[in-house]
Protein backbone atom coordinates (compact mmCIF):
# COMPACT_ATOMS: atom_id res chain seq x y z
CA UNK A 1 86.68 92.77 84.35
CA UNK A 2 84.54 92.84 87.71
CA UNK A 3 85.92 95.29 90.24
CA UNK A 4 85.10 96.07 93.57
CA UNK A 5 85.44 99.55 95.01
CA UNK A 6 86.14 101.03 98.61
CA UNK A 7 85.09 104.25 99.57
CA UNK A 8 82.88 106.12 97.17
CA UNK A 9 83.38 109.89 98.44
CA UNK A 10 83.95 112.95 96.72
CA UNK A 11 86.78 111.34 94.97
CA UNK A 12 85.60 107.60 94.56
CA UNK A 13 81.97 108.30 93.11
CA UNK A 14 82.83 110.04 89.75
CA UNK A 15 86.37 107.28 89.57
CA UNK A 16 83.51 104.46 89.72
CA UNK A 17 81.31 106.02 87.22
CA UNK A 18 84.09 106.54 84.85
CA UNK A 19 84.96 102.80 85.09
CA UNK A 20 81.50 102.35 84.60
CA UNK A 21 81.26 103.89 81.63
CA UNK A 22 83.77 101.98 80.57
CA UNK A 23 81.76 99.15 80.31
CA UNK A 24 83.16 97.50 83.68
CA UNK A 25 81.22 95.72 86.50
CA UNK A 26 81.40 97.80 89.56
CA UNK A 27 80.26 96.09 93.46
CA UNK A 28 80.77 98.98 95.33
CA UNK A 29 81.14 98.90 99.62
CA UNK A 30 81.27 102.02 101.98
CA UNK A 31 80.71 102.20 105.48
CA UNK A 32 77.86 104.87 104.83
CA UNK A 33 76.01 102.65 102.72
CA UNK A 34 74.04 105.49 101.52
CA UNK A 35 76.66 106.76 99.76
CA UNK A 36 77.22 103.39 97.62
CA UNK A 37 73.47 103.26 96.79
CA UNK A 38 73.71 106.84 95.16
CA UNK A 39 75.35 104.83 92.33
CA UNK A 40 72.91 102.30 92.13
CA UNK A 41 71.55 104.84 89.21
CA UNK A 42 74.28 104.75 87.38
CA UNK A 43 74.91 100.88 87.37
CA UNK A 44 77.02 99.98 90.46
CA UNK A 45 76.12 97.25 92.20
CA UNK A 46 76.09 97.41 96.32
CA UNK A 47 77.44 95.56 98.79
CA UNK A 48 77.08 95.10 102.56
CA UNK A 49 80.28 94.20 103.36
CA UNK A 50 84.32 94.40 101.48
CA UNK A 51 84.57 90.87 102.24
CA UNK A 52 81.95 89.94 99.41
CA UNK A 53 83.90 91.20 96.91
CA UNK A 54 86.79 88.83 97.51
CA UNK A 55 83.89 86.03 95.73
CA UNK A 56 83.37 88.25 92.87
CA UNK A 57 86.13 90.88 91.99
CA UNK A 58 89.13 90.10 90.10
CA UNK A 59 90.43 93.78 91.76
CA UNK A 60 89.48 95.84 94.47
CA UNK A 61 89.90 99.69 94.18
CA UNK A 62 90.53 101.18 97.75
CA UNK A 63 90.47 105.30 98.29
CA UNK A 64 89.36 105.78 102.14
CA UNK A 65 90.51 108.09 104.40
CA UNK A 66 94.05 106.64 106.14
CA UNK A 67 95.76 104.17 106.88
CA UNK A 68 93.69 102.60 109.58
CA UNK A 69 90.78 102.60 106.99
CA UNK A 70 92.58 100.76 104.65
CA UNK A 71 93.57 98.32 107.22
CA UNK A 72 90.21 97.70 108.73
CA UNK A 73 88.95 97.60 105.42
CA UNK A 74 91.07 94.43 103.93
CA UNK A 75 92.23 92.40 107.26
CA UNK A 76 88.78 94.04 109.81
CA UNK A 77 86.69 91.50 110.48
CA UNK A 78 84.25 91.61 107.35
CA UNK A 79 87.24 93.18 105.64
CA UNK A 80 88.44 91.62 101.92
CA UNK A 81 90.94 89.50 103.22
CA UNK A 82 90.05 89.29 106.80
CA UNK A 83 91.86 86.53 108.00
CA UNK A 84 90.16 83.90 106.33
CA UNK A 85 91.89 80.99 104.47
CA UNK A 86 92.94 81.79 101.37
CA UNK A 87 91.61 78.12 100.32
CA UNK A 88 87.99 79.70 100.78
CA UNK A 89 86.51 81.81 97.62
CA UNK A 90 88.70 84.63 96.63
CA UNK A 91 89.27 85.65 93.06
CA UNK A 92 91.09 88.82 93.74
CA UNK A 93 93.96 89.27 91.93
CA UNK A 94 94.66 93.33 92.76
CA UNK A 95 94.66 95.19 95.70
CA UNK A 96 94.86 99.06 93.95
CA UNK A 97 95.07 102.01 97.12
CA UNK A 98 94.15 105.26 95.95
CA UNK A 99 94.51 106.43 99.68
CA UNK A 100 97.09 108.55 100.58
CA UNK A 101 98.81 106.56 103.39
CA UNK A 102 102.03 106.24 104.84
CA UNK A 103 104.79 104.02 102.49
CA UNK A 104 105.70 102.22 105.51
CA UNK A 105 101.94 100.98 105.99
CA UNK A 106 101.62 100.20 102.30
CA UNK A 107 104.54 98.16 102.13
CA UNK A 108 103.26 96.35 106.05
CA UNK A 109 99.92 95.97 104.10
CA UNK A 110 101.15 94.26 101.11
CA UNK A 111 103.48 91.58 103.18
CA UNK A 112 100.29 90.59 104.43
CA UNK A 113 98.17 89.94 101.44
CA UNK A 114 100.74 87.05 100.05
CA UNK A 115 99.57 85.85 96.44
CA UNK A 116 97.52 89.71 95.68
CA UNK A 117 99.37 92.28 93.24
CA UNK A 118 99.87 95.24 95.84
CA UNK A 119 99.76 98.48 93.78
CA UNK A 120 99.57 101.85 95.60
CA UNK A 121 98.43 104.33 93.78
CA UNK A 122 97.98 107.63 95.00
CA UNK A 123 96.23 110.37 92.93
CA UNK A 124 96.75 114.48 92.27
CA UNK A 125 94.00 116.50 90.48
CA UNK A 126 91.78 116.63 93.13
CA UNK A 127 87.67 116.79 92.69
CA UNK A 128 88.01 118.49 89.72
CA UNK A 129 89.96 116.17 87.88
CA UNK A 130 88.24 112.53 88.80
CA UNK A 131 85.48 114.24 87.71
CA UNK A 132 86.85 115.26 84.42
CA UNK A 133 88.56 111.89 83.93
CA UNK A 134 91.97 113.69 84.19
CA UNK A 135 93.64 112.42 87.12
CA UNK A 136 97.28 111.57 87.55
CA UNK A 137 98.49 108.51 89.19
CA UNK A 138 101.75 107.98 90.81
CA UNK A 139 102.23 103.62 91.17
CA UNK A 140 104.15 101.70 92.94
CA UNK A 141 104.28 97.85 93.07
CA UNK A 142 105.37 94.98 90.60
CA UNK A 143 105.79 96.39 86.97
CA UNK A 144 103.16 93.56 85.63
CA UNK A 145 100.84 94.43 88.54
CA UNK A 146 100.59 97.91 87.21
CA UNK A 147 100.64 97.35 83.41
CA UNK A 148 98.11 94.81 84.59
CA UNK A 149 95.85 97.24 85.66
CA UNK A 150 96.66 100.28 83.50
CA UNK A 151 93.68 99.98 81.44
CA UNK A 152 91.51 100.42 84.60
CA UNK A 153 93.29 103.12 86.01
CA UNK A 154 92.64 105.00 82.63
CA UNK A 155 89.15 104.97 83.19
CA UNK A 156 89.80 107.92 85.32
CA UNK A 157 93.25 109.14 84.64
CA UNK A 158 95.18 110.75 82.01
CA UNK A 159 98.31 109.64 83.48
CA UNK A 160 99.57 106.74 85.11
CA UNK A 161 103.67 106.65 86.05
CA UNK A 162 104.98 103.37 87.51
CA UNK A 163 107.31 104.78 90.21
CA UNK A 164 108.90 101.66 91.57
CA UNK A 165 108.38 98.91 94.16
CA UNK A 166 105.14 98.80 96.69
CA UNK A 167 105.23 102.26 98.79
CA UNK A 168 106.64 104.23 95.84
CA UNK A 169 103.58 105.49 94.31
CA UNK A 170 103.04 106.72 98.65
CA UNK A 171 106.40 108.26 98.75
CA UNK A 172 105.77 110.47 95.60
CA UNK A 173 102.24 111.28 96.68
CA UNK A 174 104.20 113.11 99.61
CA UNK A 175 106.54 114.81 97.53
CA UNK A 176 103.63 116.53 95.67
CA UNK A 177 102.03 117.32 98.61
CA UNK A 178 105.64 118.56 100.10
CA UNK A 179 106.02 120.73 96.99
CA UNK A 180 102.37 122.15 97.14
CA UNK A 181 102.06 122.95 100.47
CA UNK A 182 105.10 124.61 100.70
CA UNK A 183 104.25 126.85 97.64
CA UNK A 184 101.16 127.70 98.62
CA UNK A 185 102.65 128.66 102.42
CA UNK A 186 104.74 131.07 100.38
CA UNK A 187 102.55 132.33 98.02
CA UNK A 188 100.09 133.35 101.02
CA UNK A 189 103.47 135.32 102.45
CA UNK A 190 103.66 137.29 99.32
CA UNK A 191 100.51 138.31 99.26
CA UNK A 192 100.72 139.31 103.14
CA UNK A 193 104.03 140.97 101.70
CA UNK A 194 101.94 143.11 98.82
CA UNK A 195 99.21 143.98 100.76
CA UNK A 196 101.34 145.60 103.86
CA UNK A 197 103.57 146.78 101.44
CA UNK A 198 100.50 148.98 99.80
CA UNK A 199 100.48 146.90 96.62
CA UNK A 200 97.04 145.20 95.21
CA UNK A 201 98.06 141.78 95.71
CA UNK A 202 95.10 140.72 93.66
CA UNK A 203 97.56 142.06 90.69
CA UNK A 204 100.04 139.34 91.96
CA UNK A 205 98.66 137.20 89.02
CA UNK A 206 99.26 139.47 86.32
CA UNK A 207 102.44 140.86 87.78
CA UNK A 208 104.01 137.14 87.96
CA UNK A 209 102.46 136.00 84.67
CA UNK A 210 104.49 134.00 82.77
CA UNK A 211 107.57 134.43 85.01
CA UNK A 212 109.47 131.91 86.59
CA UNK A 213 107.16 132.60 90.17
CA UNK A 214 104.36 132.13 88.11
CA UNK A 215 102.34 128.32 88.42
CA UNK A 216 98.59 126.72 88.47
CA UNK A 217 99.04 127.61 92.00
CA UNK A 218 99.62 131.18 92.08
CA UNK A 219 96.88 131.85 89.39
CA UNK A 220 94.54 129.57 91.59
CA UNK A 221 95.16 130.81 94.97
CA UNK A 222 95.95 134.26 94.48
CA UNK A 223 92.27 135.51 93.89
CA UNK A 224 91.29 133.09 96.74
CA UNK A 225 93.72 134.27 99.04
CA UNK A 226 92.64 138.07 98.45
CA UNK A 227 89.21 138.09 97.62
CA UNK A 228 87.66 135.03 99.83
CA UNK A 229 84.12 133.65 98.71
CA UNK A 230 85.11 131.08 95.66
CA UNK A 231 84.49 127.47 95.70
CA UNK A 232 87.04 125.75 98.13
CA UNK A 233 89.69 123.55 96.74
CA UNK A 234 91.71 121.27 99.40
CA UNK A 235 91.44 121.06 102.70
CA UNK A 236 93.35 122.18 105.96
CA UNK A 237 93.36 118.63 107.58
CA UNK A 238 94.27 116.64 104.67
CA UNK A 239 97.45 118.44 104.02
CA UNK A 240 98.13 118.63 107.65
CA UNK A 241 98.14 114.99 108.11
CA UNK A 242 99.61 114.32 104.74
CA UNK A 243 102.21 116.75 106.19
CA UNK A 244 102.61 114.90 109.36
CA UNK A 245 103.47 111.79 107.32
CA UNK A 246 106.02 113.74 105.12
CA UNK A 247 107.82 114.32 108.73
CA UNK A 248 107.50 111.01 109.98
CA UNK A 249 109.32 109.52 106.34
CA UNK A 250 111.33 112.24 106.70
CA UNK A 251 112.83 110.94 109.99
CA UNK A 252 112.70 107.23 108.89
CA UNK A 253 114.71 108.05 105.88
CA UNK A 254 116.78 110.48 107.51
CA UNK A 255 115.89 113.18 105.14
CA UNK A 256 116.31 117.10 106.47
CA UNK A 257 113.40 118.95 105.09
CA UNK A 258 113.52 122.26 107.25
CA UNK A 259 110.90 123.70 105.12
CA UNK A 260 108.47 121.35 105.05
CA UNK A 261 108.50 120.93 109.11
CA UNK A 262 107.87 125.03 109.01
CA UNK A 263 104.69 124.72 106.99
CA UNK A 264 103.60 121.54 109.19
CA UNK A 265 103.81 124.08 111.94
CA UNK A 266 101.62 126.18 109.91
CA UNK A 267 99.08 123.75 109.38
CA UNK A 268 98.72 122.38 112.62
CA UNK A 269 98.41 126.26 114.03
CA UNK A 270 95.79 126.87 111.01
CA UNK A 271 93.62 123.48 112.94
CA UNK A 272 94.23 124.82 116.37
CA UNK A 273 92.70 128.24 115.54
CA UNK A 274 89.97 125.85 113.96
CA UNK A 275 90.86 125.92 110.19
CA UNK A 276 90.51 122.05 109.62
CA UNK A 277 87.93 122.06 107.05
CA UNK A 278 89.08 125.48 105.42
CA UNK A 279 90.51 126.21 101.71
CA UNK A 280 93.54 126.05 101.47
CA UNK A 281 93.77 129.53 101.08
CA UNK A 282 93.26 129.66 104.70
CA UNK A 283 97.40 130.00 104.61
CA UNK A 284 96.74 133.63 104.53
CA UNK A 285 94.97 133.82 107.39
CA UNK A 286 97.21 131.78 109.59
CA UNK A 287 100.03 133.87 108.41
CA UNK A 288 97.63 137.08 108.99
CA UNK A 289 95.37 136.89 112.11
CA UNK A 290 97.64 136.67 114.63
CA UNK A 291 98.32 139.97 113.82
CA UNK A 292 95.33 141.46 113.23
CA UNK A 293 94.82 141.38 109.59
CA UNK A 294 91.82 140.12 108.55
CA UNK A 295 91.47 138.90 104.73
CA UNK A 296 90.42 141.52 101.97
């Protein structure tokens, strides 16, 4: 199968060199075209602009930064689709958004792409795990759309779950994100807790060990959180406007989530004291600095 691939970042490059390996045609488009040609190595072919892959792509892999991204990058002028009849040369037969966008937008975006299989498919694992191959993908769109492209997606994942209609996949993006962030807001008060308390919180991770506090989180963020200096995971801004979506659905859907708008507080305070491209672990210092506590 010949795909075509949006937005080769820290994310997108090692996804298209998996589906390389894989033995699949890759065009690949960004709007830093140096990034695309740093796969020209590894086999990926470069294009100047999405709209050429419409010719030559049966589907188109999308994982830009939000929603106005995605939507400049199918219906923008030189976009896929960009307005021009459908009777001209278009093979693509799958739109797949690995963005993390709003499920409103995904579900606008698919209305207008009549005749295209829709999927959104959000991922979790972060660098770490498109690099390993490991990532998991949450789907939503038609049931044959996704089986459809299953064997693509696990070029790069080690799980794909078909959530539902067009905007699922989107909506259960944000409840991971709803569930992280708010456990890493609390583990950074715990270890605010321990360390005013006297405790080492460093210990927190042995302490909690195999108790029902204990998670990939905790064992993760813990050291971060205490000892400062490791390689970043996450970043403030992402979460914060992941976080802003969360509210928005939140108040379309009608949904209370007190404790998710506290910890979108928290993040937007975290950017305003200028924590935008900080670790996540930069909880702690939100929490902490205001009060004169500086990290350990």
């Amino acid at each position: 199968m010949e795909i075509g691939f949006c937005g080769p970042g820290l994310m997108g490059a090692p996804m298209i060199r998996h589906l390389l390996r894989a033995g699949h045609t890759v065009y690949v488009w960004n709007r830093t075209r140096a990034k695309a040609e740093a796969l020209i190595a590894d086999g990926a072919t470069v294009v100047d602009t999405p709209r050429e892959l419409a010719a030559c792509c049966d589907a188109v892999l999308l994982c830009v930064a939000d929603a106005a991204a995605v939507e400049e990058t199918v219906f923008g002028a030189e976009g896929l689709l960009s307005g021009v009849p459908m009777s001209e040369p278009n093979r693509v037969r799958w739109i797949v958004d690995h963005s993390s966008i709003p499920p409103a937008a995904t579900r606008a975006f698919a209305q207008r792409a009549p005749g295209i299989g829709w999927i959104d498919a959000p991922v979790s694992g972060g660098v770490a795990g498109a690099n390993a191959g490991t990532l998991a993908i949450m789907a939503g769109g038609a049931e044959a759309d996704v089986e459809a492209v299953k064997p693509l997606l696990r070029a790069y994942a080690a799980r794909v779950t078909h959530m539902g209609d067009v905007g699922a996949g989107q909506t259960t993006k944000l409840c991971n994100q709803t569930i992280v962030t708010a456990t890493l807001a609390a583990i950074a008060e715990a270890v605010s807790l321990a360390q005013r308390s006297g405790i080492d919180a460093a210990k927190l991770t042995e302490g909690l060990a195999g108790g029902w506090a204990d998670s990939v989180l905790l064992q993760i963020f813990v050291p971060r959180m205490t000892q400062g200096g490791l390689a970043p995971i996450g970043a403030f801004r992402t979460f914060q406007k992941d976080l802003d979506t969360v509210a928005a659905t939140a108040y379309e859907t009608g949904t209370p989530m007190p404790v998710s708008s506290t910890v979108q507080q928290l993040l937007r305070l975290g950017a305003a004291m200028g924590l935008g491209e900080a670790d996540l672990s930069a909880f702690i210092d939100v929490l902490q600095t205001p009060h004169g506590v500086q990290r350990q």
